[in-house]
N, C-alpha and C. Protein backbone atom coordinates (compact mmCIF):
# COMPACT_ATOMS: atom_id res chain seq x y z
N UNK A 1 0.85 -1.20 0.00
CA UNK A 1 0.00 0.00 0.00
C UNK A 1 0.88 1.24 0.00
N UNK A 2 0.77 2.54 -0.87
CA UNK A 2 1.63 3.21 -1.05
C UNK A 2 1.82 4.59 0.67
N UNK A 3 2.58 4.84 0.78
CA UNK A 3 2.39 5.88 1.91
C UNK A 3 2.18 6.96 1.55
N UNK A 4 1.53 7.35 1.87
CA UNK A 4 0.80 8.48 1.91
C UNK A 4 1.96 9.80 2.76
N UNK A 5 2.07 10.77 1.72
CA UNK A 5 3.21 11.71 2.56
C UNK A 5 2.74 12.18 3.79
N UNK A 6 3.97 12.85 4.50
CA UNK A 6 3.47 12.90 5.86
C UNK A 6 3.18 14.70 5.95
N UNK A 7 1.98 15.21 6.28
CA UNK A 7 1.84 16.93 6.46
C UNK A 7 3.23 17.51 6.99
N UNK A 8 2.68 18.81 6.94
CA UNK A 8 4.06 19.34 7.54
C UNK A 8 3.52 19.30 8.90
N UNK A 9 4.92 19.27 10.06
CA UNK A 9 4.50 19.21 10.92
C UNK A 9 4.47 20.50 12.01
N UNK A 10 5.49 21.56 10.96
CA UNK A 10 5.94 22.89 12.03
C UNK A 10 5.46 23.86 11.34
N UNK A 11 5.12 25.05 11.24
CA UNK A 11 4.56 25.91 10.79
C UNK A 11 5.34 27.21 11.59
N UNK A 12 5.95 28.58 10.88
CA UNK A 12 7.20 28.02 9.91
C UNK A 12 8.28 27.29 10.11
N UNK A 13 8.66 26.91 9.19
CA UNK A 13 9.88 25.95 9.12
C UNK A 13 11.01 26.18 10.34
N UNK A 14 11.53 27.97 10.63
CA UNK A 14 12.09 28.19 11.19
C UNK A 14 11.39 28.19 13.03
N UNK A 15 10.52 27.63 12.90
CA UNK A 15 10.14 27.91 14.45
C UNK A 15 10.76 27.30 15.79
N UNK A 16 11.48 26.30 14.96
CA UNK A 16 12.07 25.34 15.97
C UNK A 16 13.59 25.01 15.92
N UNK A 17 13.87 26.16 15.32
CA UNK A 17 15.53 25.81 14.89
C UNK A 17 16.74 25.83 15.95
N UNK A 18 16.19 26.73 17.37
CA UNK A 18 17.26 26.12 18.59
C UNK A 18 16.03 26.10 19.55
N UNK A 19 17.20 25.35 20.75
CA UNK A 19 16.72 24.88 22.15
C UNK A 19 16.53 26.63 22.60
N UNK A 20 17.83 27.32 22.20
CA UNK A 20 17.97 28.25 23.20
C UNK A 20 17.15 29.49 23.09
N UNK A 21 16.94 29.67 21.67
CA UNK A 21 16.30 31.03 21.38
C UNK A 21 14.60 30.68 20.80
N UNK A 22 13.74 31.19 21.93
CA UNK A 22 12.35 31.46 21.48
C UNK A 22 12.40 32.32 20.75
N UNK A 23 11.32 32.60 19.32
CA UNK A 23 11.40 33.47 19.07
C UNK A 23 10.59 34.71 20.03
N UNK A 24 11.54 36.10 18.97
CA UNK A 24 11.15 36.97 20.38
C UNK A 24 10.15 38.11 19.78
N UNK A 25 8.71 37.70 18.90
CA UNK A 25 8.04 39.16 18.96
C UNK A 25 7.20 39.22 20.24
N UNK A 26 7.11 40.47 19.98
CA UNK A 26 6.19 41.19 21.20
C UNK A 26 4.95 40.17 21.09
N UNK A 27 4.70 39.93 22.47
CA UNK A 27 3.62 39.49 22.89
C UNK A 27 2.98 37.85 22.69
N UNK A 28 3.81 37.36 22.01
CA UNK A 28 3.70 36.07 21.53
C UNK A 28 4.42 34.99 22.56
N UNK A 29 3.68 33.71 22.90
CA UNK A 29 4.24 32.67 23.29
C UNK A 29 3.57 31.45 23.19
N UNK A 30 3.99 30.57 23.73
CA UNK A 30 3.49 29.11 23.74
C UNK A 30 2.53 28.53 24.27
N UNK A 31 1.33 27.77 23.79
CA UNK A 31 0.57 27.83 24.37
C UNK A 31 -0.12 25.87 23.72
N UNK A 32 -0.53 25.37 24.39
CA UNK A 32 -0.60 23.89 24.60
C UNK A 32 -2.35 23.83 24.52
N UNK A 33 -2.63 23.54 23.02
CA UNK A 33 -4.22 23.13 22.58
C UNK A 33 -4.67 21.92 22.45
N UNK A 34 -5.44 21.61 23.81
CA UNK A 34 -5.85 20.20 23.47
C UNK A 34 -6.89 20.34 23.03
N UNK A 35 -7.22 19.17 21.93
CA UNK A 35 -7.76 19.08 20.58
C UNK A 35 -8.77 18.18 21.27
N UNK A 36 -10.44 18.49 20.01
CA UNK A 36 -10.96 17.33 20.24
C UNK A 36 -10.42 15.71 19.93
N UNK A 37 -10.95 14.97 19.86
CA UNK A 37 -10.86 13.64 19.33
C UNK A 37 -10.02 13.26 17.61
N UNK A 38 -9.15 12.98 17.47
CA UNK A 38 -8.55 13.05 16.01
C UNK A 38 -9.03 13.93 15.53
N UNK A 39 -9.27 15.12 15.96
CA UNK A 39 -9.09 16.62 15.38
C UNK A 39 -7.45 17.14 15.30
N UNK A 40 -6.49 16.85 15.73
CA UNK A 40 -5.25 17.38 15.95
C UNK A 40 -4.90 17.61 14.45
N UNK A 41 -4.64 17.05 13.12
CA UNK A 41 -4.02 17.10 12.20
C UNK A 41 -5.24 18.38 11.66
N UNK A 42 -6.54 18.36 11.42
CA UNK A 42 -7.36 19.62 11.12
C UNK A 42 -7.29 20.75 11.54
N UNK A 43 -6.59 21.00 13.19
CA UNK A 43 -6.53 22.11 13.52
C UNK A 43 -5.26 22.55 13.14
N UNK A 44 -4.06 21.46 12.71
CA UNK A 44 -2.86 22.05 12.03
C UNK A 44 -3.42 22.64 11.01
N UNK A 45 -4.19 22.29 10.21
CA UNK A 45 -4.52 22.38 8.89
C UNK A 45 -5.11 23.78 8.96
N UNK A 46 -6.35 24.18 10.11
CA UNK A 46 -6.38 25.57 10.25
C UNK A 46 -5.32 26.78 10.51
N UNK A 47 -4.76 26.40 11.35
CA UNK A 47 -3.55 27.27 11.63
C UNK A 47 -2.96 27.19 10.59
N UNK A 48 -2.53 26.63 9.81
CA UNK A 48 -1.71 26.53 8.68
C UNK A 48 -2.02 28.07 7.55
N UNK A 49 -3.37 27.49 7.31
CA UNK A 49 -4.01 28.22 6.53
C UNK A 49 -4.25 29.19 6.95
N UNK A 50 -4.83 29.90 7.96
CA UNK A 50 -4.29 31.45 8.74
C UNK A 50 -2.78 31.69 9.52
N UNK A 51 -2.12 31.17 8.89
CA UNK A 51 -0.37 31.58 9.28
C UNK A 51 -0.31 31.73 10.20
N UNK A 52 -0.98 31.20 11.12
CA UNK A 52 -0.54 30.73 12.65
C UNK A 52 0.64 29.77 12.61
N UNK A 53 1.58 29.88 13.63
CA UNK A 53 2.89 29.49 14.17
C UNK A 53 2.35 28.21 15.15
N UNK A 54 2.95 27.06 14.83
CA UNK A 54 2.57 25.64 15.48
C UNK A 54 2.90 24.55 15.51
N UNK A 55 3.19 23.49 15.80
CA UNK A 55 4.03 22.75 15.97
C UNK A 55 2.94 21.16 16.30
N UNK A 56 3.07 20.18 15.39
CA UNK A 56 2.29 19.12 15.57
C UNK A 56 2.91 17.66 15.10
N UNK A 57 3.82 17.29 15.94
CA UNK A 57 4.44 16.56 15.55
C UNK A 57 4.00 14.76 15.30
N UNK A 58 4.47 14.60 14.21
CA UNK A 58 4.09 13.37 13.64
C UNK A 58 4.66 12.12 13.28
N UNK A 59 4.62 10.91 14.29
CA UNK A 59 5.62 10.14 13.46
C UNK A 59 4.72 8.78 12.85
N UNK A 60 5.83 8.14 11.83
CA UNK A 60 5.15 6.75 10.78
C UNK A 60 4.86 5.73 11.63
N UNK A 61 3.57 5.16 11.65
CA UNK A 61 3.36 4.27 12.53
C UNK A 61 3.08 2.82 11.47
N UNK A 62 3.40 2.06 11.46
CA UNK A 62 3.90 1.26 10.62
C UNK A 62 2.97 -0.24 10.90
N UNK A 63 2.32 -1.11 10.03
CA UNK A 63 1.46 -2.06 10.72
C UNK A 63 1.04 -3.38 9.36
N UNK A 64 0.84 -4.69 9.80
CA UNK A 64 0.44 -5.33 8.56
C UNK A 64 -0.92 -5.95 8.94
N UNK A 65 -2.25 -6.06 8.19
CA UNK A 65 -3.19 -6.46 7.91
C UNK A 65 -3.48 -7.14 6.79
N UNK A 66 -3.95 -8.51 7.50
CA UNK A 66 -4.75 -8.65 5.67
C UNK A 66 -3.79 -9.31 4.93
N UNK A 67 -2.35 -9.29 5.43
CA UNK A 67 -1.19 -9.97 4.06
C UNK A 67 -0.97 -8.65 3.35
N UNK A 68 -1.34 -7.09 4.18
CA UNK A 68 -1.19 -6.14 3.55
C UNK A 68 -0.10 -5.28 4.33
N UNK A 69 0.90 -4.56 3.95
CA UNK A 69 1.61 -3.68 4.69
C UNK A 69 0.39 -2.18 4.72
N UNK A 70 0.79 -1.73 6.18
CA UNK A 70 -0.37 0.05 6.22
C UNK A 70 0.44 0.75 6.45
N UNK A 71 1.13 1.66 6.56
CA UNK A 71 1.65 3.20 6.92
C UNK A 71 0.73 4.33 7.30
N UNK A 72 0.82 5.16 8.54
CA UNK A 72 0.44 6.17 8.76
C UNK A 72 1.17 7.20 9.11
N UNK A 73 0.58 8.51 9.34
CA UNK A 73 1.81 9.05 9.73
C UNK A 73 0.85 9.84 11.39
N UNK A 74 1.28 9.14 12.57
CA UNK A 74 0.05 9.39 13.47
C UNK A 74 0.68 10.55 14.56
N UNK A 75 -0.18 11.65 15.22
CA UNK A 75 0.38 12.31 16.15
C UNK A 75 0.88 11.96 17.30
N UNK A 76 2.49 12.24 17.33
CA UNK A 76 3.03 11.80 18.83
C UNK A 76 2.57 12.00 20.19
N UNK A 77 1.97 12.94 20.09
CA UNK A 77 1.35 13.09 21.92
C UNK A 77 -0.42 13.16 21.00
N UNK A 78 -0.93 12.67 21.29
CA UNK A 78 -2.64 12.11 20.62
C UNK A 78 -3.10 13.81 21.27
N UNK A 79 -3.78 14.18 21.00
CA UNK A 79 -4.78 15.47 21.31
C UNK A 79 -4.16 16.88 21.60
N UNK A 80 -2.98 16.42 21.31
CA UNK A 80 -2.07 18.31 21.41
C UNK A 80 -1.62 18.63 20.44
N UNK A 81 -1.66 19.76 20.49
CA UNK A 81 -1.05 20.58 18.82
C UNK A 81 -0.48 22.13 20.06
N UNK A 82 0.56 22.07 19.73
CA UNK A 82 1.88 23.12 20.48
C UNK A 82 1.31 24.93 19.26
N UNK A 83 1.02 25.77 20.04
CA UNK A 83 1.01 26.71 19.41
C UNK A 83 1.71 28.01 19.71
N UNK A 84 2.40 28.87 19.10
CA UNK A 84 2.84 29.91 19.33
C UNK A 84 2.31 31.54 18.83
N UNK A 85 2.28 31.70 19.85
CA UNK A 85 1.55 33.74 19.37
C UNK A 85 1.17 34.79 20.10
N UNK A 86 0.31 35.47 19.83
CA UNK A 86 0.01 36.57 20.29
C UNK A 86 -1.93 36.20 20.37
N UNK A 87 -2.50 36.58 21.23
CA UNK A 87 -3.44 36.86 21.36
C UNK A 87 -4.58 36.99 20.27
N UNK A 88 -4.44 36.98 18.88
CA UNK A 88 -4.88 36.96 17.56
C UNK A 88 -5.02 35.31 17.43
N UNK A 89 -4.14 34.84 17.71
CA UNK A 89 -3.39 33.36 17.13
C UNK A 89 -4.45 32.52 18.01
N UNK A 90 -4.54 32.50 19.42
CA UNK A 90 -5.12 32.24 20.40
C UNK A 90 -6.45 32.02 20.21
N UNK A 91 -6.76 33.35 19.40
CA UNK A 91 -8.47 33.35 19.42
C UNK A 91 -9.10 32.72 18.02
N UNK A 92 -8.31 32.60 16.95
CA UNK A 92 -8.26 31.73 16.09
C UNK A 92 -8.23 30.68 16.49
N UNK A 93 -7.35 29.96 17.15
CA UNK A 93 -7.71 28.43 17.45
C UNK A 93 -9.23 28.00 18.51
N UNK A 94 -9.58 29.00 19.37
CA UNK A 94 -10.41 28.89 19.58
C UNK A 94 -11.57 28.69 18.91
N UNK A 95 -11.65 29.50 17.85
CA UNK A 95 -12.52 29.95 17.07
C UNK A 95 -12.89 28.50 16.09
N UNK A 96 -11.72 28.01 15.61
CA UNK A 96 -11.85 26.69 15.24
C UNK A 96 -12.64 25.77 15.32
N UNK A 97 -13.26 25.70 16.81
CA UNK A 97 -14.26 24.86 17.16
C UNK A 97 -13.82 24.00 17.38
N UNK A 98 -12.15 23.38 17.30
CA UNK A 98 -11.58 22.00 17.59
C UNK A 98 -10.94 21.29 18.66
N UNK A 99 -10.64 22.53 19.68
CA UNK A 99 -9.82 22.27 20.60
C UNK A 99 -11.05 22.35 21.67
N UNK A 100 -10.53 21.61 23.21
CA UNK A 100 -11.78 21.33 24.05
C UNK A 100 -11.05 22.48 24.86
N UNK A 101 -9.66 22.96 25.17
CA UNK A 101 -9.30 23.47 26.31
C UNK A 101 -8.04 24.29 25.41
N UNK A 102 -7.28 25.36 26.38
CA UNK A 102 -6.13 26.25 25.73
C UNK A 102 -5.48 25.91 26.91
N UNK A 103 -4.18 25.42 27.05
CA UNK A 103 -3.62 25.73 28.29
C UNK A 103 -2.27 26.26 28.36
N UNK A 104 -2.26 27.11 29.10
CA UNK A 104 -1.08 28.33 29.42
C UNK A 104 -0.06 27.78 29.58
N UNK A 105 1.64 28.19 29.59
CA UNK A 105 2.55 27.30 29.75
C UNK A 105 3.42 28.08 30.86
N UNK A 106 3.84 27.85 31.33
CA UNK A 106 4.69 28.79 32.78
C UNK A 106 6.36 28.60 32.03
N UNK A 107 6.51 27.95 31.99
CA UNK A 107 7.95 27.86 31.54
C UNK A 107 8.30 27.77 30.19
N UNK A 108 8.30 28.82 29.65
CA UNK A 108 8.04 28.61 28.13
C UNK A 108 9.36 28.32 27.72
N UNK A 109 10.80 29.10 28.46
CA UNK A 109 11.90 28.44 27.89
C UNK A 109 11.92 26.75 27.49
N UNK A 110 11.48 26.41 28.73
CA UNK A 110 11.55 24.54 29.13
C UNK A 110 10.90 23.85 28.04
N UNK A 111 9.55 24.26 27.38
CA UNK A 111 8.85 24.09 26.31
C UNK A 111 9.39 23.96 25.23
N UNK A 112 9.94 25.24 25.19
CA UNK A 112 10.77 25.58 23.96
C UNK A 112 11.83 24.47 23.43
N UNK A 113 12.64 24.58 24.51
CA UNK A 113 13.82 23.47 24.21
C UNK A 113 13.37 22.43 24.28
N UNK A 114 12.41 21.76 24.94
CA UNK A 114 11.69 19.72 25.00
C UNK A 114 11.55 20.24 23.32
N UNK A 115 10.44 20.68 22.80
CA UNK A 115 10.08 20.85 21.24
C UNK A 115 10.79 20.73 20.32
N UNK A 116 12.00 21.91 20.59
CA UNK A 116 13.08 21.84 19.95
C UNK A 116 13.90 20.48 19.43
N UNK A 117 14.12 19.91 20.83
CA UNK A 117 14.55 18.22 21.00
C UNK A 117 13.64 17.46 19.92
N UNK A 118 12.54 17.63 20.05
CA UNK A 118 11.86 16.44 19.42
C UNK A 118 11.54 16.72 17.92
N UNK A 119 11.76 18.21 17.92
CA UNK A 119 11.90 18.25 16.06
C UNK A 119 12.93 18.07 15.41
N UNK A 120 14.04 17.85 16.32
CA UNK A 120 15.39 17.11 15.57
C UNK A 120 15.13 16.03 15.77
N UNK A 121 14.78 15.10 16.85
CA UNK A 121 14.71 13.48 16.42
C UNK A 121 14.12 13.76 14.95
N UNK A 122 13.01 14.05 15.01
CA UNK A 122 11.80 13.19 14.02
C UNK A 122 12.36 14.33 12.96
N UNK A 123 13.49 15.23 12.24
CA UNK A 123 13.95 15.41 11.14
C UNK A 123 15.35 14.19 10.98
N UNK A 124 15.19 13.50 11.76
CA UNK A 124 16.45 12.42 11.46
C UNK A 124 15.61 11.36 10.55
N UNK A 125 14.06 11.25 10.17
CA UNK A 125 13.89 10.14 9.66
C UNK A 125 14.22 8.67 10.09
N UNK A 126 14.31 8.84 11.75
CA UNK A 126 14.21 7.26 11.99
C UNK A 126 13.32 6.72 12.94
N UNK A 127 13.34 5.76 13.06
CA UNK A 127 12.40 4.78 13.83
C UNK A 127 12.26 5.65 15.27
N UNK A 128 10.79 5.99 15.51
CA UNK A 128 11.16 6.96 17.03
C UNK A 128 9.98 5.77 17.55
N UNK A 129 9.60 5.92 18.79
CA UNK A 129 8.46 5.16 19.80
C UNK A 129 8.01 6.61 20.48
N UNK A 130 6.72 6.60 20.73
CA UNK A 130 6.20 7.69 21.89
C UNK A 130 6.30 7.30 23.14
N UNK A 131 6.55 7.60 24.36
CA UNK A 131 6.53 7.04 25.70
C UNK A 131 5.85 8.09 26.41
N UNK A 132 4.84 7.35 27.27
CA UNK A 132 4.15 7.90 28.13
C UNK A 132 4.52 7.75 29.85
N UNK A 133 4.85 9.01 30.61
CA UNK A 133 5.02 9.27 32.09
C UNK A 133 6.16 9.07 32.22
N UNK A 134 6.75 9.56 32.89
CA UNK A 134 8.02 9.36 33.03
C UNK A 134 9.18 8.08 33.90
N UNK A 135 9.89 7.64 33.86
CA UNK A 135 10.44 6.87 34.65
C UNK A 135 12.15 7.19 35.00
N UNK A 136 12.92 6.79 35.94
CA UNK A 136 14.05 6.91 36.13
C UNK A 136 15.55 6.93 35.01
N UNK A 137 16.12 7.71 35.01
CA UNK A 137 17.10 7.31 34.39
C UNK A 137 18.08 8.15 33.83
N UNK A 138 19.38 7.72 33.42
CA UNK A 138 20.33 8.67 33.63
C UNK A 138 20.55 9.68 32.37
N UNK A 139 20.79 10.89 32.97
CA UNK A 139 20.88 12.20 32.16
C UNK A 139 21.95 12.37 31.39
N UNK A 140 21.67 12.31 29.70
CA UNK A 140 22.97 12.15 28.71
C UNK A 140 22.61 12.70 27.90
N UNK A 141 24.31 13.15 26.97
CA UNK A 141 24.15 13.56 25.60
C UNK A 141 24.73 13.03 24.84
N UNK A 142 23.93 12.92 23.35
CA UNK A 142 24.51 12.35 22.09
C UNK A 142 25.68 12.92 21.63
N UNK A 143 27.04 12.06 21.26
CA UNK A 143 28.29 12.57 20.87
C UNK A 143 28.38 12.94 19.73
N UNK A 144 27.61 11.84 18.98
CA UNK A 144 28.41 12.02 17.60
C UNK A 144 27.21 11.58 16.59
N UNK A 145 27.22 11.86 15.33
CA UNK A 145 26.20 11.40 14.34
C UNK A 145 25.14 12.72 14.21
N UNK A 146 23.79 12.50 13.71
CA UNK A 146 23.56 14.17 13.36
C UNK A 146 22.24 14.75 14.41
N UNK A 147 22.43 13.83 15.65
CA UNK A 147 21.97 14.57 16.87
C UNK A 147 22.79 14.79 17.84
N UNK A 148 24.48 15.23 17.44
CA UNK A 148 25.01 15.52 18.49
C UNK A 148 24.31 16.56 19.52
N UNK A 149 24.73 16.26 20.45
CA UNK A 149 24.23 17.51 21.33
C UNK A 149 22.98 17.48 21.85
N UNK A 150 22.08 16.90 20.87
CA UNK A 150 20.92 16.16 21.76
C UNK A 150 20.52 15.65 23.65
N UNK A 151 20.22 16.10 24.17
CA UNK A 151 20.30 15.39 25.72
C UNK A 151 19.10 14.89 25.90
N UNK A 152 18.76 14.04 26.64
CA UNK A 152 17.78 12.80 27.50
C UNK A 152 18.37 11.99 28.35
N UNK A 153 17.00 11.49 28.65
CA UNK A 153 17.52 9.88 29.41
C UNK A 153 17.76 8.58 29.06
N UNK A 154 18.48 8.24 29.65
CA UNK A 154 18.72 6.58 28.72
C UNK A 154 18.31 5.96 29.69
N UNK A 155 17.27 5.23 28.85
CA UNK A 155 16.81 3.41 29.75
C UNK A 155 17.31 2.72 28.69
N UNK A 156 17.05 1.16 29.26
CA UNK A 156 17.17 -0.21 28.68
C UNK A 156 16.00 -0.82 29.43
N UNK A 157 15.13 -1.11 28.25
CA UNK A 157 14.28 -2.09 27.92
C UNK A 157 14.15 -3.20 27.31
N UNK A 158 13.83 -4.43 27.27
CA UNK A 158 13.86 -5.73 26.40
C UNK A 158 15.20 -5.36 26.00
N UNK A 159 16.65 -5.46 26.47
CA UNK A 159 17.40 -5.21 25.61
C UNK A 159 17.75 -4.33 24.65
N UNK A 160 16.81 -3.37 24.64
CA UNK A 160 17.57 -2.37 24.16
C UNK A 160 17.62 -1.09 25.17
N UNK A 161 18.77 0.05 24.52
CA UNK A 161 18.68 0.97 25.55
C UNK A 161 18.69 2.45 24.18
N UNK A 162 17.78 3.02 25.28
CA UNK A 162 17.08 4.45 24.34
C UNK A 162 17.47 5.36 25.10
N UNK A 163 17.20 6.73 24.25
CA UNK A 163 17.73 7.90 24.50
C UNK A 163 15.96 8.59 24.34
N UNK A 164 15.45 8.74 25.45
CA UNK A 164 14.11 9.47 25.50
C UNK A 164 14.10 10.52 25.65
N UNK A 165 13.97 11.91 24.57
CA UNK A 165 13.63 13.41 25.04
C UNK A 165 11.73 13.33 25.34
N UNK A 166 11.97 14.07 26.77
CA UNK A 166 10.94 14.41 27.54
C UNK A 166 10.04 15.43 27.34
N UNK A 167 9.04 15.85 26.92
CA UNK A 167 8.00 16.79 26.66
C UNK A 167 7.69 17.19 28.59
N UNK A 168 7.95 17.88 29.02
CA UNK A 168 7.92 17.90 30.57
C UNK A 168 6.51 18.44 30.98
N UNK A 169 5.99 19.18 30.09
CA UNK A 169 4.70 19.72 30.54
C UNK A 169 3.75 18.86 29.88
N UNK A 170 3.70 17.56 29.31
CA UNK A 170 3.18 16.66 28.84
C UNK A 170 3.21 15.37 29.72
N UNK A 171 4.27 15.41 30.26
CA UNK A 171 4.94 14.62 31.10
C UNK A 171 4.85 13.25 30.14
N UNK A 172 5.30 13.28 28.71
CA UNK A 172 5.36 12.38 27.86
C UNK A 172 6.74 12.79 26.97
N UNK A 173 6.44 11.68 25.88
CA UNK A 173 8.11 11.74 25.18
C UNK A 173 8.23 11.12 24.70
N UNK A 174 9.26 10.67 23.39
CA UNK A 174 9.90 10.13 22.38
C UNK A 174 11.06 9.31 22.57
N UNK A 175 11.10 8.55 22.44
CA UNK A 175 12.37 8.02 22.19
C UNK A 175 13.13 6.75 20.79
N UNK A 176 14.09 6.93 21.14
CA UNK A 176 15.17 6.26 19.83
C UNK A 176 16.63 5.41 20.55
N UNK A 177 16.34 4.41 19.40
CA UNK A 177 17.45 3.85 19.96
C UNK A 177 18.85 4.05 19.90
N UNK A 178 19.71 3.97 20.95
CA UNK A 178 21.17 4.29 20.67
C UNK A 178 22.21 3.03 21.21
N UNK A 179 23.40 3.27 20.70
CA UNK A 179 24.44 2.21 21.71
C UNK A 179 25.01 3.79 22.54
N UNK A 180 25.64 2.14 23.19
CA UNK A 180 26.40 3.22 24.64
C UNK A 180 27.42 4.23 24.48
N UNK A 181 27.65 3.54 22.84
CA UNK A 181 29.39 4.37 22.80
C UNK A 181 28.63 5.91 22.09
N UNK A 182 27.17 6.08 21.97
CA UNK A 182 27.16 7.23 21.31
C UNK A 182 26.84 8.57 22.13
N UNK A 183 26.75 8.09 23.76
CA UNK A 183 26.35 9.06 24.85
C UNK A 183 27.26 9.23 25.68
N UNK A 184 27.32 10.24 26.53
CA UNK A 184 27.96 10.68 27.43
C UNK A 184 27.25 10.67 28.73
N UNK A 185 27.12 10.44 29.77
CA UNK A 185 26.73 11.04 31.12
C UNK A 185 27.08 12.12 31.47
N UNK A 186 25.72 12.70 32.02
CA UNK A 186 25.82 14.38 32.28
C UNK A 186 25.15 14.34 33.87
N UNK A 187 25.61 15.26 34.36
CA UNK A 187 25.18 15.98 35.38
C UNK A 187 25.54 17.40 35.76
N UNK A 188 25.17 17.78 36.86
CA UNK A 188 25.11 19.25 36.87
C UNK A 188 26.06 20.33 36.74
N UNK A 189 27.50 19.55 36.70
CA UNK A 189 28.71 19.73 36.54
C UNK A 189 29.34 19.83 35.03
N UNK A 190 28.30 18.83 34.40
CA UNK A 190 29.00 18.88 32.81
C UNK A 190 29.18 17.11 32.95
N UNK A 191 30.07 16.33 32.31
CA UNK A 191 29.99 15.13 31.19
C UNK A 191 30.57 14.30 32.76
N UNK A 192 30.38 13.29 32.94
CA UNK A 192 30.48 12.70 33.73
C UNK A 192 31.24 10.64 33.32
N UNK A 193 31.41 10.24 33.46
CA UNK A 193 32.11 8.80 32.62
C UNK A 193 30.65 7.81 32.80
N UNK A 194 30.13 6.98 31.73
CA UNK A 194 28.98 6.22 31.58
C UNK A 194 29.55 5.47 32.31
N UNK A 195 28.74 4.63 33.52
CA UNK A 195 29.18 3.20 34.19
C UNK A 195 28.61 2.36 33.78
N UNK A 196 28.85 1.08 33.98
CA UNK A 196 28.02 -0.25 33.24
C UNK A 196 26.77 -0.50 33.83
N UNK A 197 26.50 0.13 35.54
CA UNK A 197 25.39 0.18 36.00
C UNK A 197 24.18 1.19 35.42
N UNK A 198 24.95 2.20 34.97
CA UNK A 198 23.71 2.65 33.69
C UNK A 198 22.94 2.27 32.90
N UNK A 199 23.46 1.34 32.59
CA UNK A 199 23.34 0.17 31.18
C UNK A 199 22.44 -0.29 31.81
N UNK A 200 22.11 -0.58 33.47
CA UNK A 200 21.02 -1.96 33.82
C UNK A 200 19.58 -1.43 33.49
N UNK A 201 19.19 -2.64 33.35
CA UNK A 201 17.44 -3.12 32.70
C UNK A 201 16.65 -1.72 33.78
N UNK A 202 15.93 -1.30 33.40
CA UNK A 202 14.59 -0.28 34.28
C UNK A 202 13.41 -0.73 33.86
């Protein structure tokens, strides 16, 4: 079955280009629209079309039926669509009729950069998983390959061990798989040496 391309997922392109710098017009910020029921990709589709600034990220969810291969391309956190603006932008999505709730964000830096994180995984084009709530585990960054600099947590599950960036005001998240030799251990100090007890099963 052929795949079907995947929408865009950022609106503009440049909205998500660092951790560090929100953009800075007057009066504009981040703001977290939960959507009705598989409304999320329509209300991109509105914002889109009134040049609203937004962020709806999407990854290939992959499945066989039937003796048939399916492809989709499904929203990573189900009922949120990330928006950015001014008070105009706001009342447009309201206006939409699609979203059940608007909710305010207190830490918009923190926002900023989780987002940031997760629009470089999913421009790497690879295999990501969504993970829901958070669990333990140690604080690292990617060395080398084209998410250096990347930071999360690494678990090991069934044998494998992932590098999960955290959506914190979602208290959800993404993750991808890595080996050991491609992270560093971090703490509050800066890079720290990976131990083999890192590595254990969670």
């Amino acid at each position: 079955m052929p795949i079907l391309p995947a929408e865009p997922c950022v609106y503009p392109d440049d909205l998500l280009q660092t951790c560090e710098t929100i953009p800075s017009a007057v009066g504009e910020q981040w703001w977290v629209l939960h959507s009705k029921p598989r409304a999320e990709k329509a209300l991109a589709r509105r914002l889109r079309s009134r040049f609203v600034s937004h962020f709806l990220p999407l990854y290939q969810h992959s499945w066989r039926q039937r003796g048939r291969n399916h492809t989709s391309f499904l929203p990573l956190f189900p009922g949120y669509v990330f928006l950015y603006g001014a008070d105009d932008a706001r009342h447009l999505a309201v206006e939409s009729n699609l979203i059940v709730r608007l909710l305010p964000v207190a830490d918009q830096q923190q926002l900023h950069t989780d987002l940031s994180r997760v629009y470089r995984l999913l421009s790497g084009n690879l295999p990501l998983t969504p993970e829901n709530g958070f669990r333990p585990g140690v604080q690292v960054e990617i060395t080398t390959g084209p998410f250096e600099g990347i930071r999360g947590k690494l678990l090991r599950n069934d044998g494998k061990i992932k590098l999960v960036v955290e959506v914190r005001f979602l208290q959800q998240g993404v993750s991808l798989e890595v080996e050991p030799w491609m992270v560093r251990a971090m703490n509050d100090d800066g890079a720290v040496e990976l131990r083999e007890t890192d590595l254990a099963c969670r």
